[in-house]
N, C-alpha and C. Protein backbone atom coordinates (compact mmCIF):
# COMPACT_ATOMS: atom_id res chain seq x y z
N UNK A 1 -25.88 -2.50 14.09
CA UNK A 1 -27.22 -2.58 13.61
C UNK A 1 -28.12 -3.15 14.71
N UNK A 2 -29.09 -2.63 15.66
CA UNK A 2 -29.88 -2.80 16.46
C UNK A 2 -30.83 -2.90 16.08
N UNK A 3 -31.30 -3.29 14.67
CA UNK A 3 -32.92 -2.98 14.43
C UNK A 3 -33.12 -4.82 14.04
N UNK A 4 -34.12 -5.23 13.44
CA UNK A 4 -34.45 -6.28 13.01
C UNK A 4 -34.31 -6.77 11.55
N UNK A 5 -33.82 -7.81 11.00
CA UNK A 5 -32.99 -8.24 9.81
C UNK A 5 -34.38 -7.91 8.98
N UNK A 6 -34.21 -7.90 7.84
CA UNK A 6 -34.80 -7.62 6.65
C UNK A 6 -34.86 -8.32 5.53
N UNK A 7 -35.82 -9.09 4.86
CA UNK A 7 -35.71 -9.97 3.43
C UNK A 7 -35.78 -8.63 2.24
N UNK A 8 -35.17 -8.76 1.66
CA UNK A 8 -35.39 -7.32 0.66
C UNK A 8 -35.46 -8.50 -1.03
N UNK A 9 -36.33 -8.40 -1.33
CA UNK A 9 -36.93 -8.72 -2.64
C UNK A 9 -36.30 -8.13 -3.88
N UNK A 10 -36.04 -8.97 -4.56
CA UNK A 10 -35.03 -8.67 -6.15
C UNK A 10 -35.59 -7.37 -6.31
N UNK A 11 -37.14 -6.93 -6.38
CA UNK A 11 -37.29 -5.10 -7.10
C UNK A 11 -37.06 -4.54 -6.14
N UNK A 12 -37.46 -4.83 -4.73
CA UNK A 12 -36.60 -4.00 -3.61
C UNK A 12 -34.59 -3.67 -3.45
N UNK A 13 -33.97 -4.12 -3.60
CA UNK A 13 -32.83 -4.35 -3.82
C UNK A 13 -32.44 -3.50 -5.26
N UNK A 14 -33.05 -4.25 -5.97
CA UNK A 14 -33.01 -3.65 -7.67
C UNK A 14 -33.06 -1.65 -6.89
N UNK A 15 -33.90 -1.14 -6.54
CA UNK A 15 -34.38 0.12 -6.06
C UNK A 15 -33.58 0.58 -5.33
N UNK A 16 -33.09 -0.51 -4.19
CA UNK A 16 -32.28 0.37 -3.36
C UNK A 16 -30.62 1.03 -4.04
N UNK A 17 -30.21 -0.28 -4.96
CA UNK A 17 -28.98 -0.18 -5.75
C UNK A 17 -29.00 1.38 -6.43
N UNK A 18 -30.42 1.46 -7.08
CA UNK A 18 -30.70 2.55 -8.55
C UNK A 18 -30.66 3.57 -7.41
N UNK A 19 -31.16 3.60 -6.18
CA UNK A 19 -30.79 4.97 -5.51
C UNK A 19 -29.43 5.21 -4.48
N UNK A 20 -29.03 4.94 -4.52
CA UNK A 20 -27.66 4.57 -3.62
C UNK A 20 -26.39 4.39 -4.40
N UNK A 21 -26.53 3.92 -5.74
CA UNK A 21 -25.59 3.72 -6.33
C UNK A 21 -24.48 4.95 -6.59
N UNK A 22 -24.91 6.22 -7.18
CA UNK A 22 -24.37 7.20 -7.43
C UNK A 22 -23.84 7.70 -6.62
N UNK A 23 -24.58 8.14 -5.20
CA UNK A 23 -23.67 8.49 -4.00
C UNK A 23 -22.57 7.75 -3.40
N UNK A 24 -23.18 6.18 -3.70
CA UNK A 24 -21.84 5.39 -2.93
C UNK A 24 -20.27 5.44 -3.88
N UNK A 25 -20.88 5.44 -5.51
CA UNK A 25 -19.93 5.99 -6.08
C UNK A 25 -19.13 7.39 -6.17
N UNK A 26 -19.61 8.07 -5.78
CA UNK A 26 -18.65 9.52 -5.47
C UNK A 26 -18.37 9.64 -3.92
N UNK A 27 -19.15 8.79 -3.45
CA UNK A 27 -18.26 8.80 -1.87
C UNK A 27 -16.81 7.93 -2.02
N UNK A 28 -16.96 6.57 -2.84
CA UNK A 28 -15.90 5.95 -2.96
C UNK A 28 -14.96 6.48 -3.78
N UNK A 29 -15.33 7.57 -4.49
CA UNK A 29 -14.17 8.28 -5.35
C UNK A 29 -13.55 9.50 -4.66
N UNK A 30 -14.38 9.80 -3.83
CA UNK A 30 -13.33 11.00 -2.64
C UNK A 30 -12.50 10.24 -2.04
N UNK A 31 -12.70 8.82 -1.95
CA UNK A 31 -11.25 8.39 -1.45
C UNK A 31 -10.25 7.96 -2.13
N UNK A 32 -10.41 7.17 -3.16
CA UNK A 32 -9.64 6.35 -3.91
C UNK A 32 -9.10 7.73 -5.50
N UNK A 33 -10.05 8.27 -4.91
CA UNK A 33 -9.60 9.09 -6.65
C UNK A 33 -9.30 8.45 -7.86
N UNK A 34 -9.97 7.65 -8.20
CA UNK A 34 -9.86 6.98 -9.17
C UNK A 34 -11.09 6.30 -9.73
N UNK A 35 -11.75 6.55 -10.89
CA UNK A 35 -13.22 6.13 -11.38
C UNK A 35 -13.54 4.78 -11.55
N UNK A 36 -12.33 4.31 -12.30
CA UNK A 36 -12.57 2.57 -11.95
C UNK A 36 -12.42 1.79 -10.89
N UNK A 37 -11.79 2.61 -10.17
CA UNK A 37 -11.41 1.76 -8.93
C UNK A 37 -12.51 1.81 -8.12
N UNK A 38 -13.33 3.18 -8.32
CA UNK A 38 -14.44 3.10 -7.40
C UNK A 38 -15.52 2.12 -8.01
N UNK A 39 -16.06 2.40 -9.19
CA UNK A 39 -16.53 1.80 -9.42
C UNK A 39 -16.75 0.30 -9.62
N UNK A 40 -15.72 -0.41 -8.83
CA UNK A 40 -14.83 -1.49 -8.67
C UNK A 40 -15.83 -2.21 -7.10
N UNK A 41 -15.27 -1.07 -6.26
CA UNK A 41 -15.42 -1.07 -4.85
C UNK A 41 -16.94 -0.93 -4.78
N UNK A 42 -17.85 -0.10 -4.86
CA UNK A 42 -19.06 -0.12 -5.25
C UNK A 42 -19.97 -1.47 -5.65
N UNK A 43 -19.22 -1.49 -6.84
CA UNK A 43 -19.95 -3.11 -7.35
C UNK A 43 -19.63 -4.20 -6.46
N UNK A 44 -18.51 -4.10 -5.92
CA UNK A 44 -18.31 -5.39 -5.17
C UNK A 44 -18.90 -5.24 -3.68
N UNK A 45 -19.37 -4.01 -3.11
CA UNK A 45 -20.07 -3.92 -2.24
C UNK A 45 -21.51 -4.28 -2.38
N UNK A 46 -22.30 -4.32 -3.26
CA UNK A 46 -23.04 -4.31 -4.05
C UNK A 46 -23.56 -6.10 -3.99
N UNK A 47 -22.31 -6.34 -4.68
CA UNK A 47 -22.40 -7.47 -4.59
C UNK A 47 -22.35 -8.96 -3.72
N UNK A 48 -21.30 -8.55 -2.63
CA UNK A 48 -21.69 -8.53 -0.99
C UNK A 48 -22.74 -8.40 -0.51
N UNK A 49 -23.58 -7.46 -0.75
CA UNK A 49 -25.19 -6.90 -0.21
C UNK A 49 -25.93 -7.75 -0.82
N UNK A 50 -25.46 -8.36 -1.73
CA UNK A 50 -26.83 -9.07 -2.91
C UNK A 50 -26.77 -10.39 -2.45
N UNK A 51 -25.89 -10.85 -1.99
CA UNK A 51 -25.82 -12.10 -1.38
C UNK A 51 -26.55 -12.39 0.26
N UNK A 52 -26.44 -11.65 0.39
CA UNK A 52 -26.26 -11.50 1.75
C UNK A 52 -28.21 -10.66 2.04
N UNK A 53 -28.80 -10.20 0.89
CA UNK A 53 -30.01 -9.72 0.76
C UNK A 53 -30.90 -9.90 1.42
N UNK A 54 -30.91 -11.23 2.36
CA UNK A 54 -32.44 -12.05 2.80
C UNK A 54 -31.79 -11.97 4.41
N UNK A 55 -31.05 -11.02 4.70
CA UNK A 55 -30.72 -11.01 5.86
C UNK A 55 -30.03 -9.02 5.95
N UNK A 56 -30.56 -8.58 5.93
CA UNK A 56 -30.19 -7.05 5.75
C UNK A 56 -30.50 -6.30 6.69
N UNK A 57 -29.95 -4.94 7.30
CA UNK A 57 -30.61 -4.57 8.20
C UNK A 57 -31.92 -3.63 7.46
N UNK A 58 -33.09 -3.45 8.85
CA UNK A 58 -34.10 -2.55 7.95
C UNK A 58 -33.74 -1.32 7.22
N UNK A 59 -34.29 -0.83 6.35
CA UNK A 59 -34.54 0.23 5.44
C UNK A 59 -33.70 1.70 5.81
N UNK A 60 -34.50 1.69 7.11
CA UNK A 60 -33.58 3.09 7.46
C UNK A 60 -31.98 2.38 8.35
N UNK A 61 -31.67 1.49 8.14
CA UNK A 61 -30.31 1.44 8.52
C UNK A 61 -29.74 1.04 7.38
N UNK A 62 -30.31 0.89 6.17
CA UNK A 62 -29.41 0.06 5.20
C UNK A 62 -28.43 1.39 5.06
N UNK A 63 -28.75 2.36 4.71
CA UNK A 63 -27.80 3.29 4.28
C UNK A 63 -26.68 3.32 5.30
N UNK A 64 -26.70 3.76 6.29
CA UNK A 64 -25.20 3.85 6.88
C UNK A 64 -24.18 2.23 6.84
N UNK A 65 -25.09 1.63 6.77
CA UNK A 65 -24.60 0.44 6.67
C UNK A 65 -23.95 0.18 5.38
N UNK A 66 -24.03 0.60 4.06
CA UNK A 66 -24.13 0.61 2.62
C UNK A 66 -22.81 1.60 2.81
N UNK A 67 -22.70 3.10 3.34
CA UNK A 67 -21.55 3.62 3.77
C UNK A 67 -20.57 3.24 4.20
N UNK A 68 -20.89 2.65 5.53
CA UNK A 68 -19.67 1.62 6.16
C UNK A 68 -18.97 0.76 5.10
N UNK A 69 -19.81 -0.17 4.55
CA UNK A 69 -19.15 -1.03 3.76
C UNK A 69 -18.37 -0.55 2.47
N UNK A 70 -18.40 0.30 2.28
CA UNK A 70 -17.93 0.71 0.83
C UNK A 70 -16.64 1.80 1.89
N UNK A 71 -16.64 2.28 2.52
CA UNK A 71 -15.56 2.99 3.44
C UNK A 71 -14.67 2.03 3.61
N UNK A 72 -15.27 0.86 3.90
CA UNK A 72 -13.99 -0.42 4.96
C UNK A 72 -13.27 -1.14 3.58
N UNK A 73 -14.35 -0.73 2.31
CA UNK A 73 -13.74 -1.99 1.00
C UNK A 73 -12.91 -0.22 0.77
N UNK A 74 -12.83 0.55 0.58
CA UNK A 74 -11.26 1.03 0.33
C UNK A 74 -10.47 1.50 1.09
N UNK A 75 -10.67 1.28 2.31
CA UNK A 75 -9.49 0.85 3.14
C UNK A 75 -9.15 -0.46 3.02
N UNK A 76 -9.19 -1.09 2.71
CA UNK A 76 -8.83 -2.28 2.39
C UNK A 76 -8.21 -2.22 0.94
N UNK A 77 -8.91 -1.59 0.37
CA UNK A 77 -8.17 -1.47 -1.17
C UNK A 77 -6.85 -0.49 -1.14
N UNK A 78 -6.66 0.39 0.24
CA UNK A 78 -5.52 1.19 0.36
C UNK A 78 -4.01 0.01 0.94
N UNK A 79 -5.20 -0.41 1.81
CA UNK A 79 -4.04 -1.54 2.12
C UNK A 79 -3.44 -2.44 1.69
N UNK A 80 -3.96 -2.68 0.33
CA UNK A 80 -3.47 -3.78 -0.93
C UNK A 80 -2.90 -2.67 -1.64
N UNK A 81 -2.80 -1.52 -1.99
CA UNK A 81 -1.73 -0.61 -2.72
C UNK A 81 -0.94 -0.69 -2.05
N UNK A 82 -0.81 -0.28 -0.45
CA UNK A 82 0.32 -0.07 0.01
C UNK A 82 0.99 -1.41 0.40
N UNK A 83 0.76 -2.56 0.18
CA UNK A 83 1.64 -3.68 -0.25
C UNK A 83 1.99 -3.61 -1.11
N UNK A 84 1.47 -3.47 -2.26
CA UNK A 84 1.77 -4.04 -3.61
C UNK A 84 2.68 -2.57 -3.96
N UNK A 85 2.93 -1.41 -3.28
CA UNK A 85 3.41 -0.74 -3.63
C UNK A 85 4.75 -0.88 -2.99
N UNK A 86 4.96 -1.18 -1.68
CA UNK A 86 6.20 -1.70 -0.87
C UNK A 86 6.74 -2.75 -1.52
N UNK A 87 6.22 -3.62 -1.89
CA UNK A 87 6.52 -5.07 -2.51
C UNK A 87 7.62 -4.47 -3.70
N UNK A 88 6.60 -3.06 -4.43
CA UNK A 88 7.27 -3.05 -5.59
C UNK A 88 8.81 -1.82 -5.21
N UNK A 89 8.46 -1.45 -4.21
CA UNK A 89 9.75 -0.50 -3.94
C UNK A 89 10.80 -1.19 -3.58
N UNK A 90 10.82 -2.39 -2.85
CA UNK A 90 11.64 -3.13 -2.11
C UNK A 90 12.30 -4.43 -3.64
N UNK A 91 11.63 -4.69 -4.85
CA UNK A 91 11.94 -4.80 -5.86
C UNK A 91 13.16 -4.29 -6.56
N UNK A 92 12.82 -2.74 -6.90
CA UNK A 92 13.70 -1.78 -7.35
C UNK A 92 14.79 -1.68 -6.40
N UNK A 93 14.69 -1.23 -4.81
CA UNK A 93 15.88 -0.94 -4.26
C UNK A 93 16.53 -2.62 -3.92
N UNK A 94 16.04 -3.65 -4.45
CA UNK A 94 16.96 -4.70 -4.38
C UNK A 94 17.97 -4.65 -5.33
N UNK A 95 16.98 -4.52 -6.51
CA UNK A 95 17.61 -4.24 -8.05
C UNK A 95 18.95 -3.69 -8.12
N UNK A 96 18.62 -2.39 -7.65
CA UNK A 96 19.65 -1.64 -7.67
C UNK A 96 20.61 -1.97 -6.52
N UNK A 97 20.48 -2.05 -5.57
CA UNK A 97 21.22 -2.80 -4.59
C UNK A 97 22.35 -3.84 -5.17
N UNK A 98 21.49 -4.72 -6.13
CA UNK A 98 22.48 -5.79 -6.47
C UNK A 98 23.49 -5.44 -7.68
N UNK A 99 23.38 -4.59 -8.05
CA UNK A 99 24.90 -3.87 -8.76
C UNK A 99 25.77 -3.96 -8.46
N UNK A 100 25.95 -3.45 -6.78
CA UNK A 100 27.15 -3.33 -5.85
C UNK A 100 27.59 -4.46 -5.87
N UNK A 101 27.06 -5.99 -6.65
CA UNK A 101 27.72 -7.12 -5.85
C UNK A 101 28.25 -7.56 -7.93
N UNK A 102 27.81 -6.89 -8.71
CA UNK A 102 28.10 -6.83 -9.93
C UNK A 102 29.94 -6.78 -9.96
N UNK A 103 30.72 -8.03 -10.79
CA UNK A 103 31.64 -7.76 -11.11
C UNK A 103 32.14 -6.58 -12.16
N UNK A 104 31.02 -6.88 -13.06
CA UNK A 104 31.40 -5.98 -13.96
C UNK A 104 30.90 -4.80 -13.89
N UNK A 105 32.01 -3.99 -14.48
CA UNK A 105 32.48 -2.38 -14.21
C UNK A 105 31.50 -1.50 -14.98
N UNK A 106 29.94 -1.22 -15.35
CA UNK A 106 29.39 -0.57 -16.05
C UNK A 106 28.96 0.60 -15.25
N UNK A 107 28.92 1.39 -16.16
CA UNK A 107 28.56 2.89 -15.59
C UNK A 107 27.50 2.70 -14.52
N UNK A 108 26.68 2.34 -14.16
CA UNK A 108 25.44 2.01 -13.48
C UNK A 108 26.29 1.41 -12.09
N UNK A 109 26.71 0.26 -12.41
CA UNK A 109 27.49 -0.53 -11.24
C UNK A 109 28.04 0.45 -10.81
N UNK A 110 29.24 1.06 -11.40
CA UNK A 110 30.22 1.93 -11.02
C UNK A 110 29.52 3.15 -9.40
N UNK A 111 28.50 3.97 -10.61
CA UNK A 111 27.57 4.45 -9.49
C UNK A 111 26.85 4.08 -8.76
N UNK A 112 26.27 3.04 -8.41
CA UNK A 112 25.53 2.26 -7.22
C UNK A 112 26.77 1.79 -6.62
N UNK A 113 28.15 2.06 -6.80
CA UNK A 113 29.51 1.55 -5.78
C UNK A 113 29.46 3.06 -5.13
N UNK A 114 29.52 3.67 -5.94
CA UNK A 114 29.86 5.26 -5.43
C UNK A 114 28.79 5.06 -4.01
N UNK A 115 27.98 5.46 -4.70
CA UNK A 115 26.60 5.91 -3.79
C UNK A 115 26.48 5.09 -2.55
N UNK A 116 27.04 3.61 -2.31
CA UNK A 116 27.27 3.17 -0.86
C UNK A 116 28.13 3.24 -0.51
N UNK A 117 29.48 3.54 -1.11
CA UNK A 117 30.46 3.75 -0.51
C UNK A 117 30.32 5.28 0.37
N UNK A 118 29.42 6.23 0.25
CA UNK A 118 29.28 7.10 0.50
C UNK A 118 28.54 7.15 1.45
N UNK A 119 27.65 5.79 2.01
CA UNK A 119 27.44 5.64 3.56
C UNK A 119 27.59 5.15 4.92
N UNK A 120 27.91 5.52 5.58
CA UNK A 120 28.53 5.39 6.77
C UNK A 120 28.61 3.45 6.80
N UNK A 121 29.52 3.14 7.70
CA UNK A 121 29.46 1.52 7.96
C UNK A 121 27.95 1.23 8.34
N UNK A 122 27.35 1.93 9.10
CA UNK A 122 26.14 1.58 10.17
C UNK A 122 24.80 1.62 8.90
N UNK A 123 25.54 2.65 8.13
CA UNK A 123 23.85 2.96 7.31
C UNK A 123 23.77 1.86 6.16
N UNK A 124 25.54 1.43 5.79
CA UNK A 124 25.17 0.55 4.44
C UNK A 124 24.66 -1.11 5.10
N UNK A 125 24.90 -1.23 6.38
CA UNK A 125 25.04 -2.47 7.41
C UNK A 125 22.95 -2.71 7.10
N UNK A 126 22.71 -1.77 7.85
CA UNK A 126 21.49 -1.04 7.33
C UNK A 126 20.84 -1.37 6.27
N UNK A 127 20.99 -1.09 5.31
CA UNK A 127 20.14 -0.72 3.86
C UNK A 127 20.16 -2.10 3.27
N UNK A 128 21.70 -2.93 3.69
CA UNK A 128 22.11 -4.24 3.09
C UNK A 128 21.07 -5.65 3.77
N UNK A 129 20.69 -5.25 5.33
CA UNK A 129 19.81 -6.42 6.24
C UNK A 129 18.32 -5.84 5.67
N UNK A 130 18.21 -4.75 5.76
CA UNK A 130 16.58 -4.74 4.93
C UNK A 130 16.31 -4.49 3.98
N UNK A 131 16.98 -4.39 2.70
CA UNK A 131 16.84 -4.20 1.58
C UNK A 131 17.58 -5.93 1.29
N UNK A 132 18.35 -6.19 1.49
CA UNK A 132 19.12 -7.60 0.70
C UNK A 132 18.76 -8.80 1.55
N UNK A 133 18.39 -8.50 2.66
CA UNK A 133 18.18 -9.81 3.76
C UNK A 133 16.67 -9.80 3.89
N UNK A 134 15.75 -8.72 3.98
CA UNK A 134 14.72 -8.61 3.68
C UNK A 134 14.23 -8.31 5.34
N UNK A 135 15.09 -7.79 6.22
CA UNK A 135 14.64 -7.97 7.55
C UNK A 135 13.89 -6.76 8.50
N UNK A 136 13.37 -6.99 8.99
CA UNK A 136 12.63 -6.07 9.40
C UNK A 136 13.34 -5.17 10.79
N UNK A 137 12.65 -3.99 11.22
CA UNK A 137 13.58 -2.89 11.85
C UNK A 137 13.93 -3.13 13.21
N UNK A 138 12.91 -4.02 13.74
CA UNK A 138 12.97 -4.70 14.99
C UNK A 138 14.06 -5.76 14.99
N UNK A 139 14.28 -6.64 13.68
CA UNK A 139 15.24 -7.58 13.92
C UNK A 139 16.81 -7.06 13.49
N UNK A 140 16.57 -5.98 12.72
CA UNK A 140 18.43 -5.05 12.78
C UNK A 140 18.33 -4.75 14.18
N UNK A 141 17.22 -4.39 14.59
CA UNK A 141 17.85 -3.69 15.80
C UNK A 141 18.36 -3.98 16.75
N UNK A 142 18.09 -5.86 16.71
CA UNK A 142 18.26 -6.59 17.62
C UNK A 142 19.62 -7.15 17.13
N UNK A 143 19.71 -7.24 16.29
CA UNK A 143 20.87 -7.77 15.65
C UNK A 143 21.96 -6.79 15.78
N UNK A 144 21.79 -5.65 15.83
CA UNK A 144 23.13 -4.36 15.75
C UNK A 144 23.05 -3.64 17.09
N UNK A 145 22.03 -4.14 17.66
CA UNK A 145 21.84 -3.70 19.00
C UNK A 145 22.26 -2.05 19.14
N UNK A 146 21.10 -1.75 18.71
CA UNK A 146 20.48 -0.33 18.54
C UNK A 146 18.57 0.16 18.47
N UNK A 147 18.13 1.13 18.94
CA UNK A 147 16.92 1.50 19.00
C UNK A 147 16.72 1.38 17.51
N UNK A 148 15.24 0.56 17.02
CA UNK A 148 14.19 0.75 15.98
C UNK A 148 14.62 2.39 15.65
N UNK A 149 14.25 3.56 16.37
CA UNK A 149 14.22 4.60 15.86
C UNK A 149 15.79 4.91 15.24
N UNK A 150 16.60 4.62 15.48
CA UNK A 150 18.21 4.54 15.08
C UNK A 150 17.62 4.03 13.84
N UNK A 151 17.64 2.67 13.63
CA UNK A 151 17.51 1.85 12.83
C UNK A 151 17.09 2.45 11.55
N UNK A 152 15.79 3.32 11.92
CA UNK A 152 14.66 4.09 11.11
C UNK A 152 15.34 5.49 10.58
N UNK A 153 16.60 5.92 11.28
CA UNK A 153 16.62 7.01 11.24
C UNK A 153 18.19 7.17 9.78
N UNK A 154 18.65 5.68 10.07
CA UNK A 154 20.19 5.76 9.13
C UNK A 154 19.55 5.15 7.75
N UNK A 155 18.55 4.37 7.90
CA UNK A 155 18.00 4.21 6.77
C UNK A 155 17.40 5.58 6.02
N UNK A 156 16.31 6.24 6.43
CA UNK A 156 16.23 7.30 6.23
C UNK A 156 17.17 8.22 5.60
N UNK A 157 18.53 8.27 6.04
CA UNK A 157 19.32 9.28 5.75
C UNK A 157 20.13 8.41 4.83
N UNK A 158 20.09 7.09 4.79
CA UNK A 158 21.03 6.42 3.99
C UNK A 158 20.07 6.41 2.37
N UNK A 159 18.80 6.19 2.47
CA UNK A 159 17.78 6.56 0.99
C UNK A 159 17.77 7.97 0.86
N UNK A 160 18.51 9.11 1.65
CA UNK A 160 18.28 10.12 0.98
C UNK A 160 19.35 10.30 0.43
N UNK A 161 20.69 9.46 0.89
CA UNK A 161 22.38 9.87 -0.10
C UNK A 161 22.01 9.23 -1.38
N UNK A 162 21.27 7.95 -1.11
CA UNK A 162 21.13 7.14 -2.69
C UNK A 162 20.36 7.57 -3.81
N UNK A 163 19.14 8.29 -3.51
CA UNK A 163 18.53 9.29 -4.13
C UNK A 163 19.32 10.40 -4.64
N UNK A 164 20.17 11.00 -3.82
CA UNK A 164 21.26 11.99 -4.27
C UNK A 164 22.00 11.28 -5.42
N UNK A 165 22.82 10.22 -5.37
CA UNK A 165 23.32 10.00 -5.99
C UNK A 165 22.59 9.33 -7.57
N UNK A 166 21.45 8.60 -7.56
CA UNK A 166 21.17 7.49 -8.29
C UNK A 166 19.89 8.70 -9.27
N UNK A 167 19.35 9.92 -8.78
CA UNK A 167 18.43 10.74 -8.84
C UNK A 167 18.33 11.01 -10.76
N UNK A 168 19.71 11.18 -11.14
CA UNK A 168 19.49 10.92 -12.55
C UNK A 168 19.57 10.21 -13.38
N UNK A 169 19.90 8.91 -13.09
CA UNK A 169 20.11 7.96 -13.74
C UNK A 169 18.94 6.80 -13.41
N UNK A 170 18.40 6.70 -12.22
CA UNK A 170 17.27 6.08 -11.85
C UNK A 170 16.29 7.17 -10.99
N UNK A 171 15.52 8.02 -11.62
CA UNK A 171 14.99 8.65 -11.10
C UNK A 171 13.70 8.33 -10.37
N UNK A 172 12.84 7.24 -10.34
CA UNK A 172 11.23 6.75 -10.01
C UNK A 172 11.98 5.41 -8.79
N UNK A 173 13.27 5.33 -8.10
CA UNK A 173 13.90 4.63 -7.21
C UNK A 173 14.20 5.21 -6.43
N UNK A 174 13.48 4.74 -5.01
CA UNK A 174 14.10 5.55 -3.94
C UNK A 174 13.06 6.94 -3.13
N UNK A 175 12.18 6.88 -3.65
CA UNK A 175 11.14 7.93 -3.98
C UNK A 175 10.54 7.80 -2.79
């Protein structure tokens, strides 16, 4: 913003919201695809701007500026799914993970024995430090002393035997 800050007045503001609002909302819904969520992101941009009101850029920059901000709040809102979505995958494949250490013999256990017994030493070594140890690909790799892309690559093939195997009985695991 190169131009000079701006005081924008409650009916000024009030005006700019009533015209801007609708576009910033279907711009934020081409990304997020989702109506509440935009309308989420929107308001809270919104609301950012309203604070922040007595210091704005001028008139003809508010808009790209009003763009930017509502672009960067759902990337940011992508980046809190894709935690909260890892968080929740790394949940499930613990879950299921911890069967294998299950004494008892239930159909479920039984098959989560199958299904690692069915991967190589290197891949279950694998699946067991970042799925059960919680470690990241740089520190197997250092630890098994092998390339990240190795690392990346037996995991890979080791979630696609477990999927094979686990596919009807836990089908939304592994995905």
């Amino acid at each position: 913003m190169g131009g000079s800050k701006t005081a924008y007045s409650d009916s000024e503001f009030e005006a700019v919201f009533k015209s801007h609002y609708r576009a910033l909302f279907l711009f934020a819904y081409g990304y997020v695809m989702d109506e509440m969520e935009a309308e989420d992101i929107v308001s809270g941009v919104f609301s950012r701007v309203w604070e922040k009101r007595k210091n704005l850029p001028p008139e003809e920059e508010l808009k790209p500026y009003l763009y930017a901000s509502v672009k960067y709040a759902c990337l940011r809102y992508f980046k809190r799914l894709q935690l909260t979505d890892d968080y929740r995958k790394r949940q499930a494949e613990a879950f299921v993970l911890s069967f294998a250490e299950e004494k008892n013999e239930n159909e479920l256990t039984l098959l989560v024995k199958k299904a690692l017994g069915s991967l190589s030493d290197n891949q279950r070594k694998i699946v067991e430090m970042h799925v059960m140890k919680g470690m990241k690909y740089a520190e197997i790799s250092g630890a098994m002393n092998i390339s990240e892309n190795t690392v990346r690559t037996h995991l890979k093939r080791a979630y696609k035997i477990l999927r094979f195997y686990l596919k009807d009985t836990l089908p939304s695991i592994f995905l």
